[in-house]
Structures are given as C-alpha cells and as structure tokens.
N, C-alpha and C. Protein backbone atom coordinates (compact mmCIF):
# COMPACT_ATOMS: atom_id res chain seq x y z
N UNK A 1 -97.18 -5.14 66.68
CA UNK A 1 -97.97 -5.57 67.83
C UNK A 1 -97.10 -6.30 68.84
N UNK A 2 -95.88 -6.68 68.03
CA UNK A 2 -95.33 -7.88 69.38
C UNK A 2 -94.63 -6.67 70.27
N UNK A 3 -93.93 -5.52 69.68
CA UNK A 3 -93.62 -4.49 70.65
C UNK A 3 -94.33 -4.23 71.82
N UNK A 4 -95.72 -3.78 71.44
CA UNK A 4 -97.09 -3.33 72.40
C UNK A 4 -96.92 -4.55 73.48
N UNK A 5 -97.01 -5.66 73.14
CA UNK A 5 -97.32 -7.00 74.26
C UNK A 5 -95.83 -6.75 75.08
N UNK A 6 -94.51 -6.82 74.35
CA UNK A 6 -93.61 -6.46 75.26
C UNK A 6 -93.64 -5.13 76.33
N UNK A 7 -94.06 -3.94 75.52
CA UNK A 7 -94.16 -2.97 76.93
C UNK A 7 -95.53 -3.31 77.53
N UNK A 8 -96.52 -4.13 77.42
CA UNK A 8 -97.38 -4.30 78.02
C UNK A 8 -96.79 -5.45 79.33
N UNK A 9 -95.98 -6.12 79.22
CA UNK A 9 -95.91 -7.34 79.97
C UNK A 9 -94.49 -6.05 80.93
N UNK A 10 -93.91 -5.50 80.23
CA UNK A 10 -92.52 -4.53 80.87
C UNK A 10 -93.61 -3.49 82.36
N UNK A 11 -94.78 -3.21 81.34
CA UNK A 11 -95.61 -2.37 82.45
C UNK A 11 -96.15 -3.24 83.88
N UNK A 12 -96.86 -4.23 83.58
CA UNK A 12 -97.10 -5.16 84.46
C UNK A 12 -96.06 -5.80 85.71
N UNK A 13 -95.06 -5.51 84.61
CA UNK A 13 -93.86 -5.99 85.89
C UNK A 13 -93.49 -4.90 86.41
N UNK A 14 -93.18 -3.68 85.81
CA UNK A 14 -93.51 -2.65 86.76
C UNK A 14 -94.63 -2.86 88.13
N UNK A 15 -95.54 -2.61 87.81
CA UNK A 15 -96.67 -2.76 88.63
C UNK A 15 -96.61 -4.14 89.44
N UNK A 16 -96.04 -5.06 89.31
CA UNK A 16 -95.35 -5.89 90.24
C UNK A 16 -94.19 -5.63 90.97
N UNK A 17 -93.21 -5.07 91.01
CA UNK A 17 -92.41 -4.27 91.44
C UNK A 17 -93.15 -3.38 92.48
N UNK A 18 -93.85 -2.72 92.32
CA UNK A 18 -94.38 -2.11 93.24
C UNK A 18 -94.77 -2.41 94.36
N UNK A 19 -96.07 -3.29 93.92
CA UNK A 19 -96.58 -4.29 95.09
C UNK A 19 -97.71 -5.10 94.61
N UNK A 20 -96.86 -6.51 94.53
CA UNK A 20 -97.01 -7.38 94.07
C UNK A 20 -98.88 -7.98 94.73
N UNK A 21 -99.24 -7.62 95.57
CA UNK A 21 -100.51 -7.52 96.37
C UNK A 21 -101.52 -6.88 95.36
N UNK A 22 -101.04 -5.55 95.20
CA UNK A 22 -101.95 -4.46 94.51
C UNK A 22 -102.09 -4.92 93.08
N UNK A 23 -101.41 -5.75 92.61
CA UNK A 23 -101.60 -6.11 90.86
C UNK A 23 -102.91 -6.93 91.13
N UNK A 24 -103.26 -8.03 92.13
CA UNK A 24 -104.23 -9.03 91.85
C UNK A 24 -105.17 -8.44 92.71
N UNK A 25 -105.19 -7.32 93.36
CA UNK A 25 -105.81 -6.92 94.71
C UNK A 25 -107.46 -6.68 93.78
N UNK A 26 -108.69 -7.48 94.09
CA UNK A 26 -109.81 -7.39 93.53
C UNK A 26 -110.78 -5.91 93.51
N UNK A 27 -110.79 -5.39 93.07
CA UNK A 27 -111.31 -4.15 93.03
C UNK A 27 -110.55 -3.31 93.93
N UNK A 28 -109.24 -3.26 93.76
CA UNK A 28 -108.38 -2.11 94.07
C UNK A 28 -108.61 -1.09 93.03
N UNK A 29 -108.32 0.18 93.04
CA UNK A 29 -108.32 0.78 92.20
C UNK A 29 -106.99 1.15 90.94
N UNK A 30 -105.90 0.96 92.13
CA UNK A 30 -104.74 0.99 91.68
C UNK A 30 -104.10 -0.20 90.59
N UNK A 31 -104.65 -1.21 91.51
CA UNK A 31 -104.79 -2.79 90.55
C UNK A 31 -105.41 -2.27 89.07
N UNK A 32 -106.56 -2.42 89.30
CA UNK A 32 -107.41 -1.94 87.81
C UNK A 32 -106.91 -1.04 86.92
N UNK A 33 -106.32 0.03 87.74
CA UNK A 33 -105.26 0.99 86.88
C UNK A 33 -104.39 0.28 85.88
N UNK A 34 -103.24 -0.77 87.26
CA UNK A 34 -102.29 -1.42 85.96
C UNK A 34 -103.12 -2.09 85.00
N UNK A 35 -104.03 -3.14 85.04
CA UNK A 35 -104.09 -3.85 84.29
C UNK A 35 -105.13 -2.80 83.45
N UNK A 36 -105.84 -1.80 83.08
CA UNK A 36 -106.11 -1.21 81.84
C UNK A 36 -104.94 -0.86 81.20
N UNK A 37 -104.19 0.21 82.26
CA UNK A 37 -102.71 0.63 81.60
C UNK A 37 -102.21 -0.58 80.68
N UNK A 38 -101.88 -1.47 81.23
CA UNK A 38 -101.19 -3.11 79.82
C UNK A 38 -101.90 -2.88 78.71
N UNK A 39 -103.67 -2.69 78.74
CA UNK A 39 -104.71 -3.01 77.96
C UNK A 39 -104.62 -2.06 76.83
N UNK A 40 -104.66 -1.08 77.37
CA UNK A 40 -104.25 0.53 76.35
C UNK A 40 -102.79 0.52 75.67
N UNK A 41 -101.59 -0.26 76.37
CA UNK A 41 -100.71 -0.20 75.29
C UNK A 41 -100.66 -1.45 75.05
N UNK A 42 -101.44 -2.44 75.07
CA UNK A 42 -101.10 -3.28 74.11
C UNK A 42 -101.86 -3.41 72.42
N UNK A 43 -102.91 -2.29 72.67
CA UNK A 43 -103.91 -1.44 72.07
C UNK A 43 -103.09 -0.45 71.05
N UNK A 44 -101.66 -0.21 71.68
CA UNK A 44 -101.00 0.91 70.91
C UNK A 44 -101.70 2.20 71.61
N UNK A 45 -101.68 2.19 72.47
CA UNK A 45 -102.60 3.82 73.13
C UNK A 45 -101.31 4.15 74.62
N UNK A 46 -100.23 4.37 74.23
CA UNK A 46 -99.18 4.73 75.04
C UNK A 46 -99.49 5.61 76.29
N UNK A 47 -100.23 6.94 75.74
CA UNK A 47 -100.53 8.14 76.57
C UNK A 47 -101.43 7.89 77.17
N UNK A 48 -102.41 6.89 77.09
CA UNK A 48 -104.33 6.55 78.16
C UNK A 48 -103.06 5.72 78.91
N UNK A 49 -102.29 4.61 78.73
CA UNK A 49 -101.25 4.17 79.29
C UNK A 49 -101.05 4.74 80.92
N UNK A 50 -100.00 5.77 80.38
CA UNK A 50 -99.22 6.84 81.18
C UNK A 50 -100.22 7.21 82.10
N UNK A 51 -101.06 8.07 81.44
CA UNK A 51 -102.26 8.21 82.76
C UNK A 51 -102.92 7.29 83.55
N UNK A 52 -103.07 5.97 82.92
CA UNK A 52 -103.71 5.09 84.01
C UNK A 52 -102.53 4.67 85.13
N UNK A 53 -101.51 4.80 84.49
CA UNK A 53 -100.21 4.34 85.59
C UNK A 53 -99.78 5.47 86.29
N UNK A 54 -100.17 6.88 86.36
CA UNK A 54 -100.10 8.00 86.91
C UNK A 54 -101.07 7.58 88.29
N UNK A 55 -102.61 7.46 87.29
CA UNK A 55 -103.30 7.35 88.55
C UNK A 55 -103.22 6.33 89.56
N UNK A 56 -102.52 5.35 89.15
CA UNK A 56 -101.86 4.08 89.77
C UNK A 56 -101.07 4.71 91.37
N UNK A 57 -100.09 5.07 90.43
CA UNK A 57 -98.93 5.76 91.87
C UNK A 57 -99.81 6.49 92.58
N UNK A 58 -101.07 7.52 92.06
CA UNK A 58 -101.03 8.48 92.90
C UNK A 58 -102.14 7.56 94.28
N UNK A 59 -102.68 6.50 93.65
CA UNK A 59 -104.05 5.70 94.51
C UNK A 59 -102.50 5.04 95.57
N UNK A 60 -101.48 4.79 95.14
CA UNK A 60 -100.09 4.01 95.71
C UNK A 60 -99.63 4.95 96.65
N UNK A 61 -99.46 5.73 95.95
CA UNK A 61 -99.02 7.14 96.97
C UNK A 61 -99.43 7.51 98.41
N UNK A 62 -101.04 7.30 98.17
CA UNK A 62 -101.78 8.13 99.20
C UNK A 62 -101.90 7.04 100.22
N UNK A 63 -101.69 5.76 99.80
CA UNK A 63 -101.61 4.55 101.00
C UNK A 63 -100.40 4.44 101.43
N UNK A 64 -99.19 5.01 101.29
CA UNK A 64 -97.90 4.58 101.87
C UNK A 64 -97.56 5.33 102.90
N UNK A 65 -96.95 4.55 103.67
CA UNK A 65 -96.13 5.36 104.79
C UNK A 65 -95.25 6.93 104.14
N UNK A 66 -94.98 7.25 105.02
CA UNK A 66 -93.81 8.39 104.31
C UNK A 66 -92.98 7.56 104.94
N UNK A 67 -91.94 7.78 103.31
CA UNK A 67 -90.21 7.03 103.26
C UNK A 67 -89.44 8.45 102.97
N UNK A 68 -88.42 8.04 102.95
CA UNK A 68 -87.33 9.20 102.67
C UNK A 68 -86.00 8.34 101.51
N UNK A 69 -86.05 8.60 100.41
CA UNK A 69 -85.38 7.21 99.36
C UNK A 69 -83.99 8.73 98.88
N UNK A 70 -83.14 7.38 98.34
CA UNK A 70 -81.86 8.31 97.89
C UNK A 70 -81.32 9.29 99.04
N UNK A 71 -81.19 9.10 99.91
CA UNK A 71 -80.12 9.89 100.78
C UNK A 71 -79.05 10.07 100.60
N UNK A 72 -78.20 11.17 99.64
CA UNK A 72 -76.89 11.21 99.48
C UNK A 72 -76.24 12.11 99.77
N UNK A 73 -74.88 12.16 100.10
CA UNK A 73 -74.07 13.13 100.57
C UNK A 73 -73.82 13.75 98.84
N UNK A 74 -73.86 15.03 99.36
CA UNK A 74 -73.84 15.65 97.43
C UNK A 74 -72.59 17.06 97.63
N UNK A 75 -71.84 16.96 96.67
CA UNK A 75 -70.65 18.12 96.58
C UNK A 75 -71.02 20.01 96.68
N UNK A 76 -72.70 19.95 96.16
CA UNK A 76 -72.34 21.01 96.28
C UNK A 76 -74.01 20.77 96.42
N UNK A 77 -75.14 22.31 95.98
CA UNK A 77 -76.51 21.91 96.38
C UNK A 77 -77.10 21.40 95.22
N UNK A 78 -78.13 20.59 94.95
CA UNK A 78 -78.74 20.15 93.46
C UNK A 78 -79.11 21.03 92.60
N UNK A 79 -79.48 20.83 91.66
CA UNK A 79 -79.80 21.48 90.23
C UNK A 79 -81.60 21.62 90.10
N UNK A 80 -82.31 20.58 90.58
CA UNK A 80 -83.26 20.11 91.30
C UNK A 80 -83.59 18.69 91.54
N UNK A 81 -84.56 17.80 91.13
CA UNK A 81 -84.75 16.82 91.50
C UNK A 81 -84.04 15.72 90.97
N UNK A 82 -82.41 14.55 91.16
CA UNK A 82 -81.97 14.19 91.06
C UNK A 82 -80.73 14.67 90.41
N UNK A 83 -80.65 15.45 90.04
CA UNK A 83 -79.74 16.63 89.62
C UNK A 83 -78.59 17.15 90.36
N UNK A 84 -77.71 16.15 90.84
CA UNK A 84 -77.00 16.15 91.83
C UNK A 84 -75.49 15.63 91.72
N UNK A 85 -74.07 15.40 92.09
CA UNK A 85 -72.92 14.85 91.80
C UNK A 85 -73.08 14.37 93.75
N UNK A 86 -72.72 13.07 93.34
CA UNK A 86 -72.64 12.61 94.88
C UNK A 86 -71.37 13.19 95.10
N UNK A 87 -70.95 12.81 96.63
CA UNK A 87 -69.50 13.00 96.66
C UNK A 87 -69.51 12.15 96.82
N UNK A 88 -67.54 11.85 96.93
CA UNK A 88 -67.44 10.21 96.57
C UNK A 88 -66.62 9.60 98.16
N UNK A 89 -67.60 10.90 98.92
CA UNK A 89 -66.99 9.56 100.56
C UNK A 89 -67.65 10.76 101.60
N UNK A 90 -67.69 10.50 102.97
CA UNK A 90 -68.42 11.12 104.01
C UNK A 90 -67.38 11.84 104.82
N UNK A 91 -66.34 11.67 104.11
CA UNK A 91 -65.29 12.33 105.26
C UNK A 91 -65.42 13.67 105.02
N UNK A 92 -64.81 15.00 105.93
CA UNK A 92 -64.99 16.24 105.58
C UNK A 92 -63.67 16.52 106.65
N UNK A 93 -63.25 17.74 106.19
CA UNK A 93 -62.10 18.86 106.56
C UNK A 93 -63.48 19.42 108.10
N UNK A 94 -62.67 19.99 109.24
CA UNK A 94 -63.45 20.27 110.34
C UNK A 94 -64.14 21.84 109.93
N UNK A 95 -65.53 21.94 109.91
CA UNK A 95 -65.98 23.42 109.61
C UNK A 95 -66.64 23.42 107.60
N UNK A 96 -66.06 22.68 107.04
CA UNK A 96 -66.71 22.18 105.54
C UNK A 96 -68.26 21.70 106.06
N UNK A 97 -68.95 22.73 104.72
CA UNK A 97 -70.00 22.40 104.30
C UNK A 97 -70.61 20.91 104.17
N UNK A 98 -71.81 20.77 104.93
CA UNK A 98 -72.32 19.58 104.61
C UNK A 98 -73.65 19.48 103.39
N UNK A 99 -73.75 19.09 101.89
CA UNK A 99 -74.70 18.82 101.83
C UNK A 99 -75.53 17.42 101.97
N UNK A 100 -76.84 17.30 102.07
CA UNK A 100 -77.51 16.41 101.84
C UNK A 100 -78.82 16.23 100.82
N UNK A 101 -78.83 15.73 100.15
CA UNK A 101 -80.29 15.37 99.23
C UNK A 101 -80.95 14.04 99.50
N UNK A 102 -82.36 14.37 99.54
CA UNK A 102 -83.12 12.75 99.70
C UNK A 102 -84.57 13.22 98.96
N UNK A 103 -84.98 12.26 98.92
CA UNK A 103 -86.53 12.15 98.51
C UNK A 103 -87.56 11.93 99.21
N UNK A 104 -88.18 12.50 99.70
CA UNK A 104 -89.46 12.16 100.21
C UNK A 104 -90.63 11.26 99.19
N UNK A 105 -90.76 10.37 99.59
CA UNK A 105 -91.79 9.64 99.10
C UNK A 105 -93.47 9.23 99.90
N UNK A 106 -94.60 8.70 99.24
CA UNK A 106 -95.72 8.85 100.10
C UNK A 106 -96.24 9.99 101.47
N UNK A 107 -95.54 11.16 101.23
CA UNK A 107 -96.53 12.38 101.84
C UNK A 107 -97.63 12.68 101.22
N UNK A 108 -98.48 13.27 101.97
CA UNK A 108 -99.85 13.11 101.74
C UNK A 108 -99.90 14.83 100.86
N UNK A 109 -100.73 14.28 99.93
CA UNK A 109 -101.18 15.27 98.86
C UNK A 109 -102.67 15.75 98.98
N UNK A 110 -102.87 17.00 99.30
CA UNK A 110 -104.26 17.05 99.78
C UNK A 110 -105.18 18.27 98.47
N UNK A 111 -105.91 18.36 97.72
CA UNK A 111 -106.57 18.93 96.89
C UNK A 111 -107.16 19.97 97.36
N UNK A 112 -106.78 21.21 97.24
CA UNK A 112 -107.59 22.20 97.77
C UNK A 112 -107.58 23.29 96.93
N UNK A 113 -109.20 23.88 96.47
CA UNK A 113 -109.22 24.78 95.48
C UNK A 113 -108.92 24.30 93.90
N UNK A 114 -108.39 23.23 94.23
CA UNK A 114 -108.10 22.50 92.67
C UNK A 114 -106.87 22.51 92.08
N UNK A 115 -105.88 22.69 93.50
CA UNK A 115 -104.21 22.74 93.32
C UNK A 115 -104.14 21.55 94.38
N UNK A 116 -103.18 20.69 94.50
CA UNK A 116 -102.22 19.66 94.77
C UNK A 116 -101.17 20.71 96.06
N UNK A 117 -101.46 20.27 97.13
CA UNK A 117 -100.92 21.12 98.31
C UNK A 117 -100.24 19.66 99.20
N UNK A 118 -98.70 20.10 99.42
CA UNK A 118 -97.81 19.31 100.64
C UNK A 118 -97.48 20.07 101.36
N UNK A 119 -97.46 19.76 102.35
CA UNK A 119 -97.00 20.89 103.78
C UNK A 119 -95.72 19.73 104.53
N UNK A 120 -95.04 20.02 104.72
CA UNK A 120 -93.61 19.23 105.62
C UNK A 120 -92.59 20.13 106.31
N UNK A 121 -91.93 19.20 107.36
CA UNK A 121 -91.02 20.33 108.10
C UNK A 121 -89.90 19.19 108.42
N UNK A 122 -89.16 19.58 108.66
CA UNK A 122 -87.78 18.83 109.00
C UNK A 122 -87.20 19.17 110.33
N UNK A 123 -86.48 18.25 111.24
CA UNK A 123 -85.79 18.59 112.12
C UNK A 123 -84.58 17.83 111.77
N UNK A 124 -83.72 17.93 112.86
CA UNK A 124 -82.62 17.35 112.75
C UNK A 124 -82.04 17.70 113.89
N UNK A 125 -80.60 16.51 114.11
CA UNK A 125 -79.75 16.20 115.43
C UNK A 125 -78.24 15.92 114.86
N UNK A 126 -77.40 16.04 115.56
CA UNK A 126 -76.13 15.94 115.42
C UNK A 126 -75.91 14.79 116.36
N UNK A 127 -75.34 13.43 116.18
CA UNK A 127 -74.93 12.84 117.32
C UNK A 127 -73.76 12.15 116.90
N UNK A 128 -72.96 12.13 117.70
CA UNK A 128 -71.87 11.40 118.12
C UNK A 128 -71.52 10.24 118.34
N UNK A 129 -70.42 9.41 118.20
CA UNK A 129 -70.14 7.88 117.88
C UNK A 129 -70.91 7.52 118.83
N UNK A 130 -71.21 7.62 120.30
CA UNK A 130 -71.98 6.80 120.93
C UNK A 130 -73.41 6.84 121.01
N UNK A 131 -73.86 8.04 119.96
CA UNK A 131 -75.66 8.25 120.03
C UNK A 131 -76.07 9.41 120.98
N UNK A 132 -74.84 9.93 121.42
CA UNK A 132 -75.83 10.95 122.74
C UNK A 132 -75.91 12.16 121.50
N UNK A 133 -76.48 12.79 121.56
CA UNK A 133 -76.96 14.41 120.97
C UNK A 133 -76.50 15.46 121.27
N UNK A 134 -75.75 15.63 120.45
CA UNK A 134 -74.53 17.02 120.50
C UNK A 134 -75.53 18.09 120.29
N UNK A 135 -76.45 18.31 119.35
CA UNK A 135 -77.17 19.20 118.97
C UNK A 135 -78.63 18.98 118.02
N UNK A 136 -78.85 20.40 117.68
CA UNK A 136 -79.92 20.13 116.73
C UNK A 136 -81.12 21.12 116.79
N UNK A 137 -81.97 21.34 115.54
CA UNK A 137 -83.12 22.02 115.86
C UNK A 137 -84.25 21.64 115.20
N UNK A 138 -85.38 21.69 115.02
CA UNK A 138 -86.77 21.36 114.88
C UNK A 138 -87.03 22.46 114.44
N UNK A 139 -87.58 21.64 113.31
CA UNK A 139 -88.91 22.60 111.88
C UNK A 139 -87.49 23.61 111.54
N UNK A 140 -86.40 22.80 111.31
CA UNK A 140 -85.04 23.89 110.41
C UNK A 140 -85.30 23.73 108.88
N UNK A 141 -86.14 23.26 108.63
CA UNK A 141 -86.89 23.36 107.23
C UNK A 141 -88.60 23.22 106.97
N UNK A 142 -88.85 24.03 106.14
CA UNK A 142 -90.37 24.37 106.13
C UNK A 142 -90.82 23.73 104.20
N UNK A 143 -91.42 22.87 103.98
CA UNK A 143 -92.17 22.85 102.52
C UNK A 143 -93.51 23.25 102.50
N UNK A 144 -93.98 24.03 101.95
CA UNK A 144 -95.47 24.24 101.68
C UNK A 144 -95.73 24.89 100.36
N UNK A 145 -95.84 23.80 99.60
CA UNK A 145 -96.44 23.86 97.77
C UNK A 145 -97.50 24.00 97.40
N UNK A 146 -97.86 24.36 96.66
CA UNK A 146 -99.18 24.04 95.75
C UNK A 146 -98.52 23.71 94.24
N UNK A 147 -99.66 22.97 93.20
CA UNK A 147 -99.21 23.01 92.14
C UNK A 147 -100.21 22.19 91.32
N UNK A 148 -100.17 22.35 90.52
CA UNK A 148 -101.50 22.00 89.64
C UNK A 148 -101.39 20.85 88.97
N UNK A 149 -100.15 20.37 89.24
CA UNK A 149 -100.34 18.58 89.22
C UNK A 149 -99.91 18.02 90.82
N UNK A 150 -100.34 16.76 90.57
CA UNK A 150 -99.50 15.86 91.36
C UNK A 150 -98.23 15.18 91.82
N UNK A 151 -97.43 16.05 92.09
CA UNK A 151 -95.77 16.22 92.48
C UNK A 151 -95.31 14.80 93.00
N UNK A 152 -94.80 13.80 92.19
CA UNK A 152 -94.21 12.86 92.69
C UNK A 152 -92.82 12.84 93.00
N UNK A 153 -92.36 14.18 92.00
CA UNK A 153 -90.32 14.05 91.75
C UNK A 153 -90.66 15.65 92.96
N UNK A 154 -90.45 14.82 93.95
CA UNK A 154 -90.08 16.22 94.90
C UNK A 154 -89.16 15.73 95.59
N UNK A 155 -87.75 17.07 95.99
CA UNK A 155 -86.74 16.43 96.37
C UNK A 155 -86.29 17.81 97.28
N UNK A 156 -85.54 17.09 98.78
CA UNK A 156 -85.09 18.05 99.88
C UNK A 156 -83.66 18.33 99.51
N UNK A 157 -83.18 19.72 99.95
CA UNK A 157 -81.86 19.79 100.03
C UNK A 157 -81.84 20.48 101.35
N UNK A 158 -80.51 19.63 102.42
CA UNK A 158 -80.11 20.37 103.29
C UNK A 158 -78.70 20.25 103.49
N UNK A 159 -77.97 21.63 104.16
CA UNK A 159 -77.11 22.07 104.35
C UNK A 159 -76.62 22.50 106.12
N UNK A 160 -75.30 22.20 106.08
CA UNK A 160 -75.06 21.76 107.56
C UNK A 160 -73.66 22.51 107.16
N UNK A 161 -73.57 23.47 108.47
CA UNK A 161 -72.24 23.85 108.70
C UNK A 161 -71.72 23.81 110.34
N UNK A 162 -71.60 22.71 110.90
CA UNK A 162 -71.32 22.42 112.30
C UNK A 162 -69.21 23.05 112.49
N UNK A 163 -69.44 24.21 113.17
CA UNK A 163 -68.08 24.57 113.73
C UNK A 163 -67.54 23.93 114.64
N UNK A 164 -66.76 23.70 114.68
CA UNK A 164 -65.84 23.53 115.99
C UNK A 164 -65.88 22.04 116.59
N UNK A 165 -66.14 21.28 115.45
CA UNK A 165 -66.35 19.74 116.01
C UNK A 165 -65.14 18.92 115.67
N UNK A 166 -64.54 18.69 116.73
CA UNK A 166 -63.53 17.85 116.67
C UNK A 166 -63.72 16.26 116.06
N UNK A 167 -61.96 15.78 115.71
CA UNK A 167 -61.84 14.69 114.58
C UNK A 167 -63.27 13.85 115.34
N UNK A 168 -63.61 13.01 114.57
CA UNK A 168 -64.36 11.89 115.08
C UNK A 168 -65.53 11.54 114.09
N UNK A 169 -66.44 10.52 114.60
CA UNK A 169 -67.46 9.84 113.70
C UNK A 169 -69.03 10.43 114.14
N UNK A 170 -69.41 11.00 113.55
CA UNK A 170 -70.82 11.40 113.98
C UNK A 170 -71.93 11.27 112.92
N UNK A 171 -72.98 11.64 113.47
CA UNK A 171 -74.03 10.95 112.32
C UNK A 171 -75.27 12.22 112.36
N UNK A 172 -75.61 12.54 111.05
CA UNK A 172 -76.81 14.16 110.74
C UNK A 172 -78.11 12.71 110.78
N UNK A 173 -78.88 13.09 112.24
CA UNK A 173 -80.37 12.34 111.89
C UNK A 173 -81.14 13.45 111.52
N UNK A 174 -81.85 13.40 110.57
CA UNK A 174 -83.01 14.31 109.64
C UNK A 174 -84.33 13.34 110.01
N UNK A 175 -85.11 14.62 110.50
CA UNK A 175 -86.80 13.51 110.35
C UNK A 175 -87.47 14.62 109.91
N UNK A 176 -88.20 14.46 108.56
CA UNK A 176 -89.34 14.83 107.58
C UNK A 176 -90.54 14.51 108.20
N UNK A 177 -91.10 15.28 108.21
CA UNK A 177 -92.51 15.14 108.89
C UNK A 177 -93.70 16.00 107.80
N UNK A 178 -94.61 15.33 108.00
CA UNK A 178 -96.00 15.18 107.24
C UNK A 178 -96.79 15.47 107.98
N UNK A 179 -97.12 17.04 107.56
CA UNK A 179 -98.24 17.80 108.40
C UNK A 179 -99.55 17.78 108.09
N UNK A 180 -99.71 17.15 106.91
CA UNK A 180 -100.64 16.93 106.31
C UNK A 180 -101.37 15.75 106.76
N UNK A 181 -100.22 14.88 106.68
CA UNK A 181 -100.87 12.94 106.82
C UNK A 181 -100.72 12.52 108.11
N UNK A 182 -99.91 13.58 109.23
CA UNK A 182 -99.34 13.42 110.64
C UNK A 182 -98.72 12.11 110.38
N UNK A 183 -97.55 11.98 109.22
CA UNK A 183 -96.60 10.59 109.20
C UNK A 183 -95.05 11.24 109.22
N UNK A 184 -94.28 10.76 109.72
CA UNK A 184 -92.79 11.34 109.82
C UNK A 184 -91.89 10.37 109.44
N UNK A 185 -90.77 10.58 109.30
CA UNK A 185 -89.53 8.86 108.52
C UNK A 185 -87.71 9.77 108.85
N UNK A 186 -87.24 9.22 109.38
CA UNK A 186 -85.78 9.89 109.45
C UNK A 186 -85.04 8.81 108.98
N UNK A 187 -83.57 9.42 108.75
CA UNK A 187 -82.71 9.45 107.72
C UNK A 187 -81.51 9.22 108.92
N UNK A 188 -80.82 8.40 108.51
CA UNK A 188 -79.33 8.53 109.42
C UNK A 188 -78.46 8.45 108.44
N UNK A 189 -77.74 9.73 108.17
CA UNK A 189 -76.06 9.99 107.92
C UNK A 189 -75.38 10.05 108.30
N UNK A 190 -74.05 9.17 108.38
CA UNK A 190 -73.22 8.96 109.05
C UNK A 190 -72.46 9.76 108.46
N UNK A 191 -71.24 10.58 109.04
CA UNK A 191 -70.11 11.52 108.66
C UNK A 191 -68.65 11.15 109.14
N UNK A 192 -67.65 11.33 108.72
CA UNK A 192 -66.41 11.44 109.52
C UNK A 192 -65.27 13.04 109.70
N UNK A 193 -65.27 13.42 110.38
CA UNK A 193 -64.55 14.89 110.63
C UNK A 193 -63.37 14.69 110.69
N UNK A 194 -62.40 14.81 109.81
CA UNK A 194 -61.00 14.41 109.85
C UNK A 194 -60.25 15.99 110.88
C-alpha cells in the first residue's frame, strides 16, 4: 500500500505540473479527474487510473491554446513521434537539407461519426539576419486525420531545401494553424549557412 500512496501523491504532482489552478479548480472536470485518478491508484486500480488521467489531458487539451513544444533541428526525417537524432548544431553546408520536427500541442480534436478528426496546415518564411522575408509559402503542409482514439503524441516533420543562399544567419518561421479551433502558434529556427 505505501507504493499505491507514493504513485498516488507522484500522480497528483503530475497534475500539478500541469496546472496548478485545475487540481483545486471546484467542479472542474479535469480537477475531479486527477483527484479520482490518486483515488483509484491508491486503491491499487492502476488502469481506472490511466483513464481518468487520459480524460484529464483530453478536458486540458481542449482548453489550451495551440503550442508547438520540442522544435528540433533533426539529421535526417523521424521514425515517428519523438523518434528522432537531433543534430548537434544549426549550421549547414549552402543547398543541405533542412530537417525540422516539433509537436503540436492543444489543437482542437473534433468527434465526428465516432472518430477523433484534426485538420492543420502550415506555412512558413525564410528570413534573414535583419527579419525582412526572403521567402516562403502558405498551407506547404496539410494534416487531416481521423482515428479512433484521441491523438495526443502527434508530431510534424518538415523539410527545407533553400538553393542558392549565401553564407549568413537566417531563421525557418513555421506557423501551424488550427482549422478546426481557428488557433495558430509559430516556431522560430534560427539557422547558419556556412
């Protein structure tokens, strides 16, 4: 039993971690989530657990802004969701492949037919040490899923092959947009072109 009280008090601080508001928040739903979730494993009931802290994120989920978390420059394209070798610096040879991986977090998940549907599009800009806009195009990436759960580990990969750009410091802005929730969040990567 003293195990159970330890992942019970480990869960709670989870759920403080999150947002520290939503643990005491009085008839939140998400609140009530954590604190059965503690209740069930301190009960020894691990899996009623898991699901009450599922439905936690997903009541968490549907109130957040869209973020964009883990933005990394990656060696080659992912494996899928975190499944990745960073590289280990931003510099690049002129005309080398760019990848990028990030996470979208809090896009809106909408239920239709009884599948779990995200719709998102991406643009992006090329700019230069002083911010003016070398380039770029809009909706250069399209997501539209369905899936019969609730997709929290969803993860972007994009790829950039800019020719002919001389040495210097420039930066890939990416903005993810939420066609669903009409919420958008961009990303600034900074690069160096040796």
């Amino acid at each position: 039993m003293r195990r159970a009280t330890r992942s019970a008090m480990l869960l709670l601080m989870a759920c403080l971690l999150v947002s520290p508001a939503l643990v005491f928040a009085a008839g939140n739903p998400a609140a009530e989530a954590c604190r059965k979730a503690a209740a069930s494993l301190e009960k020894g009931k691990a899996a009623e657990a898991i699901d009450l802290i599922r439905a936690a994120l997903q009541q968490a989920w549907q109130q957040s802004p869209l973020l964009l978390r883990n933005a990394t420059l990656t060696t080659e394209p992912p494996g899928g969701y975190g499944l990745f070798t960073a590289r280990p610096s931003n510099r690049y040879q002129s005309g080398e492949r760019i990848h990028l991986y990030l996470e979208p977090i809090g896009y809106t998940v909408k239920v239709e037919k009884g599948l779990y549907a995200l719709n998102m599009t991406a643009d992006f800009n090329l700019l230069d040490d002083k911010g003016i806009v070398l380039g770029g195009q809009r909706e250069f990436g399209r997501w539209m899923t369905t899936s019969n759960r609730f997709n929290t580990e969803f993860m972007m990969h994009f790829h950039f092959d800019f020719s002919g750009l001389g040495p210097g410091n420039y930066t890939i802005e990416v903005t993810v947009n939420d066609k669903f929730g009409n919420k958008s969040a961009t990303v600034k990567q900074p690069i160096v072109v040796q």
